[in-house]
PDB file of N, CA and C in Angstrom:
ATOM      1  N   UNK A   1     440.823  11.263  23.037  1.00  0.00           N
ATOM      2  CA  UNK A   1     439.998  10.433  23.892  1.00  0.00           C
ATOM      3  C   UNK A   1     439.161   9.511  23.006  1.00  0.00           C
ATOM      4  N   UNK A   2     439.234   7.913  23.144  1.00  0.00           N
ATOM      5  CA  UNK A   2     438.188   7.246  22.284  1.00  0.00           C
ATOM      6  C   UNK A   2     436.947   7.509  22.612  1.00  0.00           C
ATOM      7  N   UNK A   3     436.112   7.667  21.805  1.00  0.00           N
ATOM      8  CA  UNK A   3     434.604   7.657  21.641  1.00  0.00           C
ATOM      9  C   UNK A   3     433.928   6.349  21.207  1.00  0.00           C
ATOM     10  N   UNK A   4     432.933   6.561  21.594  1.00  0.00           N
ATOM     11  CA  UNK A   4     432.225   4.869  21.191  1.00  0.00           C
ATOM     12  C   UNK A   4     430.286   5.950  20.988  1.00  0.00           C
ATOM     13  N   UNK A   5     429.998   5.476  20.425  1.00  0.00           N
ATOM     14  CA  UNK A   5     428.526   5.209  19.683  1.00  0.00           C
ATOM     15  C   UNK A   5     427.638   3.677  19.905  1.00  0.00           C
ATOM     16  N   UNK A   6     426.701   4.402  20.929  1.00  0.00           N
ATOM     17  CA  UNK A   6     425.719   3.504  21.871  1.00  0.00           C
ATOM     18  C   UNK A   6     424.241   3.473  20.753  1.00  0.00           C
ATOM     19  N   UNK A   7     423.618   2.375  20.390  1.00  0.00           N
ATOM     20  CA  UNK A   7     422.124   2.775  20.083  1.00  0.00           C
ATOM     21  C   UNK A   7     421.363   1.671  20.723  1.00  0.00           C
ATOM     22  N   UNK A   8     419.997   2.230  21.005  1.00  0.00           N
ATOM     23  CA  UNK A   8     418.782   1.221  21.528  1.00  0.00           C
ATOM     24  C   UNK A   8     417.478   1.685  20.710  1.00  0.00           C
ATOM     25  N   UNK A   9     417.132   0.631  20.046  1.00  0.00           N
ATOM     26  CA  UNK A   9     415.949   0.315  20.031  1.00  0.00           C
ATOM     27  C   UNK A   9     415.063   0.003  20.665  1.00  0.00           C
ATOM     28  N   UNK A  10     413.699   0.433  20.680  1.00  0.00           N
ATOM     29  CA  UNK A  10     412.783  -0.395  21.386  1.00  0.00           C
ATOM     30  C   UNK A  10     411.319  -0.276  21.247  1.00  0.00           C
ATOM     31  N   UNK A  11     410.474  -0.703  21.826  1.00  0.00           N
ATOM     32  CA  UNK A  11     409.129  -0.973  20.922  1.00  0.00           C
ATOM     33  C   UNK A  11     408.761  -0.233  21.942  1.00  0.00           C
ATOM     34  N   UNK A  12     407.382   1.549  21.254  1.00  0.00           N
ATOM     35  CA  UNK A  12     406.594   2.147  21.993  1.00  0.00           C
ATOM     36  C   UNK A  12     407.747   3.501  22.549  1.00  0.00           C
ATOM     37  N   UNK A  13     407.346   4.713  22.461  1.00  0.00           N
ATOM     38  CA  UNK A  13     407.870   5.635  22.768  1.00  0.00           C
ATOM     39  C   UNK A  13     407.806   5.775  23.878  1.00  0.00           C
ATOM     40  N   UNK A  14     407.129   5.549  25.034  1.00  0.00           N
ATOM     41  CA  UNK A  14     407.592   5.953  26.637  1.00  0.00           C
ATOM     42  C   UNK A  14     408.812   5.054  27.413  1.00  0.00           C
ATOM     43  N   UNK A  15     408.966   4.411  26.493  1.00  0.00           N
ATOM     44  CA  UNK A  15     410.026   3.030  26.917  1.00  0.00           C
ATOM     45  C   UNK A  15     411.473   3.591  26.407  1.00  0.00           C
ATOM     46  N   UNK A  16     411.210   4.521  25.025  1.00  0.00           N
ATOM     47  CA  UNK A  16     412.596   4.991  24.022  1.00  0.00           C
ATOM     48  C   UNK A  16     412.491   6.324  24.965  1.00  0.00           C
ATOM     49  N   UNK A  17     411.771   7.097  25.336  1.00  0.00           N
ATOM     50  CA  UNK A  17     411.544   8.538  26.268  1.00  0.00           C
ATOM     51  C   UNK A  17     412.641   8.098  27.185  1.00  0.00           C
ATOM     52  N   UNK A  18     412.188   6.998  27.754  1.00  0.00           N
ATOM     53  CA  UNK A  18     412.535   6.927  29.655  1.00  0.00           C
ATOM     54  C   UNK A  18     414.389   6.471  29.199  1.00  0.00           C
ATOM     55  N   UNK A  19     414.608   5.506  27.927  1.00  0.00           N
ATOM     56  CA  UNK A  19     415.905   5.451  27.659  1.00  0.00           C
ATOM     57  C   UNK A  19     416.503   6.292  27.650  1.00  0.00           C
ATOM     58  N   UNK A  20     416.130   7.692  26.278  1.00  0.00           N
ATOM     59  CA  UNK A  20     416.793   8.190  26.420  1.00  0.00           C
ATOM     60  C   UNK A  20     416.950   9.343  27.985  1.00  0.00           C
ATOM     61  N   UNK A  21     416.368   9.230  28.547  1.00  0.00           N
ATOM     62  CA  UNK A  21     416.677  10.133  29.692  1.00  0.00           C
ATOM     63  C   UNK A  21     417.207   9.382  30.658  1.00  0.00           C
ATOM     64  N   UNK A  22     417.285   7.977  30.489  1.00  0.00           N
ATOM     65  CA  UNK A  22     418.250   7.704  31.575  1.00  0.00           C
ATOM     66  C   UNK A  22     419.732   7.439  31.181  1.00  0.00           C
ATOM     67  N   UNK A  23     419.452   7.198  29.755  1.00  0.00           N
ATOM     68  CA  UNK A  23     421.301   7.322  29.245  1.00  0.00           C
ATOM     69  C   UNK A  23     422.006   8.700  29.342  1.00  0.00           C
ATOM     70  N   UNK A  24     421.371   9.696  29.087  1.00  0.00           N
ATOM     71  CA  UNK A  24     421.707  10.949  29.453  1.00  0.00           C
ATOM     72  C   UNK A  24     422.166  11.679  31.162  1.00  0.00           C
ATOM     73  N   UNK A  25     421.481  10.915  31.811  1.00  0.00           N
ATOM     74  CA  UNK A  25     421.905  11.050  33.321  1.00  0.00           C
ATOM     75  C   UNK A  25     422.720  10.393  33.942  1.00  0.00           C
ATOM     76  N   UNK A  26     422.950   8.986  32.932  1.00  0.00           N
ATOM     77  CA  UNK A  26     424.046   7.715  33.701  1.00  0.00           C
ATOM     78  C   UNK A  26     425.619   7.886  33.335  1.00  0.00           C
ATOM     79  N   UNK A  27     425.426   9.156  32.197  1.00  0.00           N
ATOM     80  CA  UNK A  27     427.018   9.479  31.834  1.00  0.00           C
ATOM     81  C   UNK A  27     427.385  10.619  31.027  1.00  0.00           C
ATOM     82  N   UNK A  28     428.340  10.551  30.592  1.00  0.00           N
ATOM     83  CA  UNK A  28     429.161  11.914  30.343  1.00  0.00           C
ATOM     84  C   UNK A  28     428.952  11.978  28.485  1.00  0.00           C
ATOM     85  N   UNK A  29     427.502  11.286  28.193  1.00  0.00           N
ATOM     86  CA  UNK A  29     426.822  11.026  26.428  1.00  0.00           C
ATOM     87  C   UNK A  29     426.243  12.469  26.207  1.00  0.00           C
ATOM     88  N   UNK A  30     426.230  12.474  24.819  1.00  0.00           N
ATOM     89  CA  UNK A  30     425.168  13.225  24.303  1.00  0.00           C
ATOM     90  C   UNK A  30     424.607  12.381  23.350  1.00  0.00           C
ATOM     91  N   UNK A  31     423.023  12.578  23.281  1.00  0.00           N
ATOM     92  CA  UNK A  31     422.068  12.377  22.453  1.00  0.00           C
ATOM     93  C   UNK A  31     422.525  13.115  21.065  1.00  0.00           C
ATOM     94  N   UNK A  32     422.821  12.441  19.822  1.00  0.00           N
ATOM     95  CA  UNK A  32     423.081  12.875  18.709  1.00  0.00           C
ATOM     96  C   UNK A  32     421.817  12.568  17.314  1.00  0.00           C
ATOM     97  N   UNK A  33     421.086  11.127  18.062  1.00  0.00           N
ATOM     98  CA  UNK A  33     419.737  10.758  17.297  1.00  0.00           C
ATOM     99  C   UNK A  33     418.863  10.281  17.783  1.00  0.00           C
ATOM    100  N   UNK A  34     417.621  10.539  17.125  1.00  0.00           N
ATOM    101  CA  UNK A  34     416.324   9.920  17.786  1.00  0.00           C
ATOM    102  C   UNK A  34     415.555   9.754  16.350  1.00  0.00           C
ATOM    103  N   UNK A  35     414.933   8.874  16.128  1.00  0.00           N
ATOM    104  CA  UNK A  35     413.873   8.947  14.976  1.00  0.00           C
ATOM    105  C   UNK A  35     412.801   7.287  15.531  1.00  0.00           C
ATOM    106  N   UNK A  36     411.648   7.148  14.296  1.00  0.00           N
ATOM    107  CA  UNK A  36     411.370   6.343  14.296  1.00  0.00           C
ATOM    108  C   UNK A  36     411.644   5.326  13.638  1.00  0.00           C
ATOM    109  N   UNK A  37     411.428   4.391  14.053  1.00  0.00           N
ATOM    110  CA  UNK A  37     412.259   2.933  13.425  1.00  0.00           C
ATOM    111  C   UNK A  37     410.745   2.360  12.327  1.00  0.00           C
ATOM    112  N   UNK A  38     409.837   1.194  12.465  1.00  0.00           N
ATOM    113  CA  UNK A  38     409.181   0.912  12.055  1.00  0.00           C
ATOM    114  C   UNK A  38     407.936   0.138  13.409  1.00  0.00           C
ATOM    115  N   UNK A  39     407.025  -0.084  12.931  1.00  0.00           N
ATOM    116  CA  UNK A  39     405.728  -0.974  13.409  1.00  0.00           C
ATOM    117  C   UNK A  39     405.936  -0.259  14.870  1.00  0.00           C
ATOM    118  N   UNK A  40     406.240   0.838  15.475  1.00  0.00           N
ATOM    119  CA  UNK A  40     405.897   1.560  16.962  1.00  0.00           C
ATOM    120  C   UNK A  40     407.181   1.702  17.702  1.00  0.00           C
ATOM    121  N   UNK A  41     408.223   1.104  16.777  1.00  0.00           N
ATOM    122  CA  UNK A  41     409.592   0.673  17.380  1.00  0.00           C
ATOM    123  C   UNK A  41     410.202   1.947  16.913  1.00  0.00           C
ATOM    124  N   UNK A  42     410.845   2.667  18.193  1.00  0.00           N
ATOM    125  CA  UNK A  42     411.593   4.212  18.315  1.00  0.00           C
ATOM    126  C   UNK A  42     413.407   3.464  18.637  1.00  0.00           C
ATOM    127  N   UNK A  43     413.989   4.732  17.980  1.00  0.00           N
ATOM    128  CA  UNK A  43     415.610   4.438  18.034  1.00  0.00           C
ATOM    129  C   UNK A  43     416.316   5.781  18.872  1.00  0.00           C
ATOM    130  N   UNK A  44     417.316   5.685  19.373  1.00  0.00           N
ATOM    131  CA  UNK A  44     418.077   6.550  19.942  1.00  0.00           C
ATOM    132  C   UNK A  44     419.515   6.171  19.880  1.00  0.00           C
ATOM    133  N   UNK A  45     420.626   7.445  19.385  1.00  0.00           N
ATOM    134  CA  UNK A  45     421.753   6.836  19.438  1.00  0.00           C
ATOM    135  C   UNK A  45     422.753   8.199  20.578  1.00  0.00           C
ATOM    136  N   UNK A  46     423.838   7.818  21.217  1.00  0.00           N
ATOM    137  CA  UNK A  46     424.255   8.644  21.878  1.00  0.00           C
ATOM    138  C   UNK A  46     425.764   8.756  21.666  1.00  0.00           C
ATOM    139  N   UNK A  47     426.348   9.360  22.046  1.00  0.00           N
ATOM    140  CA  UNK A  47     428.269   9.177  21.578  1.00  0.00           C
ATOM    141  C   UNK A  47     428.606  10.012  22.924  1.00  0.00           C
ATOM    142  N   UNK A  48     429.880   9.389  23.420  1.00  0.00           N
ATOM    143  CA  UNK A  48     430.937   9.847  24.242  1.00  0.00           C
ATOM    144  C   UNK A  48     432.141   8.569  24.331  1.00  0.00           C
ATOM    145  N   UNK A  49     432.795   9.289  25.438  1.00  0.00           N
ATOM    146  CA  UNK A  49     433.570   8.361  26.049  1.00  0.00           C
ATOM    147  C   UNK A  49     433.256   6.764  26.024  1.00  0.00           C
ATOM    148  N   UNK A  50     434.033   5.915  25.963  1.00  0.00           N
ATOM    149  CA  UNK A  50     433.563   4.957  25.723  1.00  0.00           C
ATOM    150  C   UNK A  50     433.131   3.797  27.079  1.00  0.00           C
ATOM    151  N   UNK A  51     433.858   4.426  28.014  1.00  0.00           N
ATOM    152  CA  UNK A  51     433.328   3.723  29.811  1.00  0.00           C
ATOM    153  C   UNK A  51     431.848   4.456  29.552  1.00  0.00           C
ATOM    154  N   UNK A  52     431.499   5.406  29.631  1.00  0.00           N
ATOM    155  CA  UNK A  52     430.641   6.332  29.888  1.00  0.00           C
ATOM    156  C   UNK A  52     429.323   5.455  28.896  1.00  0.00           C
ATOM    157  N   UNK A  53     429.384   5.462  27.562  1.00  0.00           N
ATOM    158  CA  UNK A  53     428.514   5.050  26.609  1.00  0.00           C
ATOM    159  C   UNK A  53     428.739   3.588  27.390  1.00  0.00           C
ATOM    160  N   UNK A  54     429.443   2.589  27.842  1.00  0.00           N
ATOM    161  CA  UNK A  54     429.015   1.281  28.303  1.00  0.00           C
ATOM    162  C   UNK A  54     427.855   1.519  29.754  1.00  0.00           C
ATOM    163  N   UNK A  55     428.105   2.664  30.271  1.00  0.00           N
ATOM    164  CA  UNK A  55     427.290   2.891  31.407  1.00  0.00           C
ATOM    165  C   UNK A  55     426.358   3.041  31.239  1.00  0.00           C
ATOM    166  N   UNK A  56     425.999   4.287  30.115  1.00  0.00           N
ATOM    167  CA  UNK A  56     425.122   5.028  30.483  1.00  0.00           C
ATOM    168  C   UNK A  56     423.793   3.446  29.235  1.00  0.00           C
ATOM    169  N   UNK A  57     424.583   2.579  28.350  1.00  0.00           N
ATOM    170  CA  UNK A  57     424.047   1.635  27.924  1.00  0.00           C
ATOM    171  C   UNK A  57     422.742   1.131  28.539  1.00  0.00           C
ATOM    172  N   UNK A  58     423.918   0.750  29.942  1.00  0.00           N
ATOM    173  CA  UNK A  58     423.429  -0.478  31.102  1.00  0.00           C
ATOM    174  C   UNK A  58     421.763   0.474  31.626  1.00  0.00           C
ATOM    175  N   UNK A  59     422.621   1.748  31.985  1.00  0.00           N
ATOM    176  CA  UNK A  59     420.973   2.305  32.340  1.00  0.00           C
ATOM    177  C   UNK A  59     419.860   2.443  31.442  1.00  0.00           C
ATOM    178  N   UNK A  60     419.969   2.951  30.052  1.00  0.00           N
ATOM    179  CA  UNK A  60     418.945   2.672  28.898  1.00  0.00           C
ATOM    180  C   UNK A  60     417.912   1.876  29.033  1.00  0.00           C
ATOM    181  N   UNK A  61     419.426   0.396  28.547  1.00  0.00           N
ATOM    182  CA  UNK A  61     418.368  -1.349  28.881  1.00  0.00           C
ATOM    183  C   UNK A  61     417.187  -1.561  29.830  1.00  0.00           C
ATOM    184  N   UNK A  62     417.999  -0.803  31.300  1.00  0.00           N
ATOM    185  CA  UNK A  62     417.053  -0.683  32.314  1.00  0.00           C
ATOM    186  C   UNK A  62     415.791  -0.287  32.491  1.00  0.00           C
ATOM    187  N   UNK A  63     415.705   1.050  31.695  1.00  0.00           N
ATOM    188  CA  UNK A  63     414.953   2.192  31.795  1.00  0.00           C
ATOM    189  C   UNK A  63     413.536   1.492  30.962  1.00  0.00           C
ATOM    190  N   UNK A  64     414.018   0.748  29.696  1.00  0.00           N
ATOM    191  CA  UNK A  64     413.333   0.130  28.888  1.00  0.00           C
ATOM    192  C   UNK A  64     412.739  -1.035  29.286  1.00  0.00           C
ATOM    193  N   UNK A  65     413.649  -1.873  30.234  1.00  0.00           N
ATOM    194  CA  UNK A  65     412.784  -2.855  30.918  1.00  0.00           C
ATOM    195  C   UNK A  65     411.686  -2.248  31.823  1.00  0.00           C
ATOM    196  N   UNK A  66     412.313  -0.999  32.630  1.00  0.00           N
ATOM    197  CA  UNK A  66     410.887  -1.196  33.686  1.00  0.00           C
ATOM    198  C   UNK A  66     410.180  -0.416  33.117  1.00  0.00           C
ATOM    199  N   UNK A  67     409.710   0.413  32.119  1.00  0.00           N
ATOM    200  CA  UNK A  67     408.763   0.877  31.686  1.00  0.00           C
ATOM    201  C   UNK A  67     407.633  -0.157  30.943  1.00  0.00           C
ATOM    202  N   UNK A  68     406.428   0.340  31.172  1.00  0.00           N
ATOM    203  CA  UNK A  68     405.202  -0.825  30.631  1.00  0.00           C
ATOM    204  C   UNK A  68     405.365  -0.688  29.754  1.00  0.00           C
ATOM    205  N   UNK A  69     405.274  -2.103  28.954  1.00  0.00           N
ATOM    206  CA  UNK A  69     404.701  -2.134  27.393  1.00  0.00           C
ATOM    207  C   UNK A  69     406.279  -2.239  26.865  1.00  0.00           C
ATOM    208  N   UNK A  70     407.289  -1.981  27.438  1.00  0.00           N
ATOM    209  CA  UNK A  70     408.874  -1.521  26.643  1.00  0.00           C
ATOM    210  C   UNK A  70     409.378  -2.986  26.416  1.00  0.00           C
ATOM    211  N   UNK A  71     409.687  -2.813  25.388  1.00  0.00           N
ATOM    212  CA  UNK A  71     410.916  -3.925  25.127  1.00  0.00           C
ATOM    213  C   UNK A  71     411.857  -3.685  23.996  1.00  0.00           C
ATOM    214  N   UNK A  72     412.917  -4.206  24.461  1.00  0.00           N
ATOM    215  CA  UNK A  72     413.919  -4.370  23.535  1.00  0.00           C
ATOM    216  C   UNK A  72     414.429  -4.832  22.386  1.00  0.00           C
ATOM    217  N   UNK A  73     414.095  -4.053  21.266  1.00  0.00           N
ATOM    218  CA  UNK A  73     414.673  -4.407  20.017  1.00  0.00           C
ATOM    219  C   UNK A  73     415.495  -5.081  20.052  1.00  0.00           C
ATOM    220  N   UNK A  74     417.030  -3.578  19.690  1.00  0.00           N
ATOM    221  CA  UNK A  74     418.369  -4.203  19.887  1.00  0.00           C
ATOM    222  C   UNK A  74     418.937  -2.961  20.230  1.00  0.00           C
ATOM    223  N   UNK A  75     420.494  -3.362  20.338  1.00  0.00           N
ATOM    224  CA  UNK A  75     420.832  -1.945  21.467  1.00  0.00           C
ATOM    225  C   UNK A  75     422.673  -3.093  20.419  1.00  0.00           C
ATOM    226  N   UNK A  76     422.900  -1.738  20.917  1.00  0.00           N
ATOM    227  CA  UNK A  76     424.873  -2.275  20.738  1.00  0.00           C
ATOM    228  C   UNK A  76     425.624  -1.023  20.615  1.00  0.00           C
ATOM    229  N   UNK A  77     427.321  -1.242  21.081  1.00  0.00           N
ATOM    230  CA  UNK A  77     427.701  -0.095  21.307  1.00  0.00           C
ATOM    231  C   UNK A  77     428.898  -0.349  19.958  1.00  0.00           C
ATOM    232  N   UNK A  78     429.515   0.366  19.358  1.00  0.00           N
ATOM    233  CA  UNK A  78     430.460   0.503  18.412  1.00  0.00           C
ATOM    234  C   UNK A  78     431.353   1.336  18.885  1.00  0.00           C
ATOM    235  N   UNK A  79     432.661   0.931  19.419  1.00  0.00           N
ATOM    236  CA  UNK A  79     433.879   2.132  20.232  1.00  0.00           C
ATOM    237  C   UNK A  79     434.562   2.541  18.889  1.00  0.00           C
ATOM    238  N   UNK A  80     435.161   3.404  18.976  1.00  0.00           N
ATOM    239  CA  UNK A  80     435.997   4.115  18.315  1.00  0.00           C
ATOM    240  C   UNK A  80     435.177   3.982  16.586  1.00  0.00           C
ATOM    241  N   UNK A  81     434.474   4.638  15.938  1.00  0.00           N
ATOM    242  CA  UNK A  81     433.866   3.919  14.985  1.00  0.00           C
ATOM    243  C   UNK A  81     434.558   5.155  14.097  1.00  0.00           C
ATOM    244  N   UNK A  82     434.874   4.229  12.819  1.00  0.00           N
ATOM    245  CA  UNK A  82     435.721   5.086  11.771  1.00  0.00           C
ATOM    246  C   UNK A  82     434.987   6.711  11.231  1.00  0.00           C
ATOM    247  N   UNK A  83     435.922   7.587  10.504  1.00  0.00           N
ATOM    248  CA  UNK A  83     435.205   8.453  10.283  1.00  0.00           C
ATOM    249  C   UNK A  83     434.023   8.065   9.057  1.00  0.00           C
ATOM    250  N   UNK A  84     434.611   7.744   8.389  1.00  0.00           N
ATOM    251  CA  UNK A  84     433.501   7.313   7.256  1.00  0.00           C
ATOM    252  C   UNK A  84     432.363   6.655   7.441  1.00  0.00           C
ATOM    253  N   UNK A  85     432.065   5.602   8.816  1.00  0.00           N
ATOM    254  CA  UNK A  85     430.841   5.784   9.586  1.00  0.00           C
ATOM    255  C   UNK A  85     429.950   6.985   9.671  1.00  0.00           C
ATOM    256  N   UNK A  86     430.754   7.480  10.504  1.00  0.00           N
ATOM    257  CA  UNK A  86     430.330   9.034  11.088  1.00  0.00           C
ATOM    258  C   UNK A  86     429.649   9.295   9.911  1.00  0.00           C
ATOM    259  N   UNK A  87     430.750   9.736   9.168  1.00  0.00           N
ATOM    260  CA  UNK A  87     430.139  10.680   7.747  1.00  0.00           C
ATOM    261  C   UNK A  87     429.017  10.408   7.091  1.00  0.00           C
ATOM    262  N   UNK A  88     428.616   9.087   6.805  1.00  0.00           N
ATOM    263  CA  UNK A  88     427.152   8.223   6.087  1.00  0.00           C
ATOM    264  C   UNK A  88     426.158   8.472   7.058  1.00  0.00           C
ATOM    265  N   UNK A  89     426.554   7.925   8.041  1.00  0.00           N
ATOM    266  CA  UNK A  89     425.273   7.776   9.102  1.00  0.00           C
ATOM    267  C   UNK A  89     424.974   9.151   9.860  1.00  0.00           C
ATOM    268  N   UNK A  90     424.229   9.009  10.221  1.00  0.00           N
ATOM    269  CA  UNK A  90     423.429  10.205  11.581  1.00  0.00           C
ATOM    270  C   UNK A  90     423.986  10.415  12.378  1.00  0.00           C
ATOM    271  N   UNK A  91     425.455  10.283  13.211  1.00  0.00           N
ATOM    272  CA  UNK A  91     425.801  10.296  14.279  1.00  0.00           C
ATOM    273  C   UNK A  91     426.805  10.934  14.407  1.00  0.00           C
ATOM    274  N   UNK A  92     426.574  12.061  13.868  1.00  0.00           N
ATOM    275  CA  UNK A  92     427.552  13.343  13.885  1.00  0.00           C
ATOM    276  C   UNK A  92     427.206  14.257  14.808  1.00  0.00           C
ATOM    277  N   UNK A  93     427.734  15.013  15.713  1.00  0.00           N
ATOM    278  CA  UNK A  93     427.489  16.075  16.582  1.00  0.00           C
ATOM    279  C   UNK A  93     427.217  17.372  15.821  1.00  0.00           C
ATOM    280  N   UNK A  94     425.545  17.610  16.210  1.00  0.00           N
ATOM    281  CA  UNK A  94     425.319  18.416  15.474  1.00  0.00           C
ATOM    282  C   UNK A  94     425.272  20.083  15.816  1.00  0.00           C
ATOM    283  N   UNK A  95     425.119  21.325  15.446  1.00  0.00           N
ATOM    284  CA  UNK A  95     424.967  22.650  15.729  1.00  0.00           C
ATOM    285  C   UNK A  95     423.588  22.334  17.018  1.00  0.00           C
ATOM    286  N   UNK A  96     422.794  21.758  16.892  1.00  0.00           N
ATOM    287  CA  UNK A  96     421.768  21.367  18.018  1.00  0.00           C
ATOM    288  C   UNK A  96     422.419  20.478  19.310  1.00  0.00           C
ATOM    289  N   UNK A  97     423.346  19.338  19.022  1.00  0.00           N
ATOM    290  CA  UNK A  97     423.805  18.682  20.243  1.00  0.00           C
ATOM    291  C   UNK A  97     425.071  19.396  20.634  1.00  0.00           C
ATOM    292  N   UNK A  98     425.371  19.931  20.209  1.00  0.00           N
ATOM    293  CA  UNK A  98     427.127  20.911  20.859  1.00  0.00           C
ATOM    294  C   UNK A  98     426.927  21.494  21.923  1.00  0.00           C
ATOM    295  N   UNK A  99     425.514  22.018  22.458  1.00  0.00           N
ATOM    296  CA  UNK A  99     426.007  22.815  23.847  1.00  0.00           C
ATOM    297  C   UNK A  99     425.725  21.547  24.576  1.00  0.00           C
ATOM    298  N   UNK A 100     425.542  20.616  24.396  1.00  0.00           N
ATOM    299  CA  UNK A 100     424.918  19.562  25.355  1.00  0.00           C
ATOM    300  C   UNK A 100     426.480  18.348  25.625  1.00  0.00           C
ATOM    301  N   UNK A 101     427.462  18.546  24.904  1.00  0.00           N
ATOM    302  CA  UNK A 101     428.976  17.912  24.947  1.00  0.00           C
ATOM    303  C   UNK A 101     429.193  17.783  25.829  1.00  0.00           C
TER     304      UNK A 101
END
């Protein structure tokens, strides 16, 4: 099954909160990262299916617009992303995100 790797940025944590909980409800993702970015700006990245990660995208963006104070960094989805991605970066499924698959 292709996989695709979703991330959003965005300025202020109740705006990156409300993302990630609405990308998590809009599809068949798991949350694999969260950290902070710089100057108040929070990141989240998610992986599944790749309809699913375009969906659960669209709701994120959303989530981030209507929350006060939220705005949008940047956000982009990468489908099928090589292993050697995977391997460097953070976006490996970890012993913590596996029951959540």
């Amino acid at each position: 099954m292709p996989v695709a790797v979703g991330m959003i940025q965005s300025l202020g944590f109740p705006s990156i909160l409300a993302a990630a909980d609405a990308v998590v409800k809009a599809g068949r993702v798991t949350l694999v990262y969260f950290d902070k970015a710089e100057r108040g700006q929070f990141a989240i990245a998610f992986r599944g299916p790749i309809s699913e990660v375009k969906q659960s995208m669209d709701a994120g963006l959303e989530a981030v617009e209507k929350t006060f104070g939220g705005e949008i960094i940047s956000h982009y989805i990468v489908p099928n992303p090589p292993e050697n991605v995977v391997a460097v970066l953070p976006l490996e499924y970890t012993e913590a995100s596996e029951p959540f698959r």
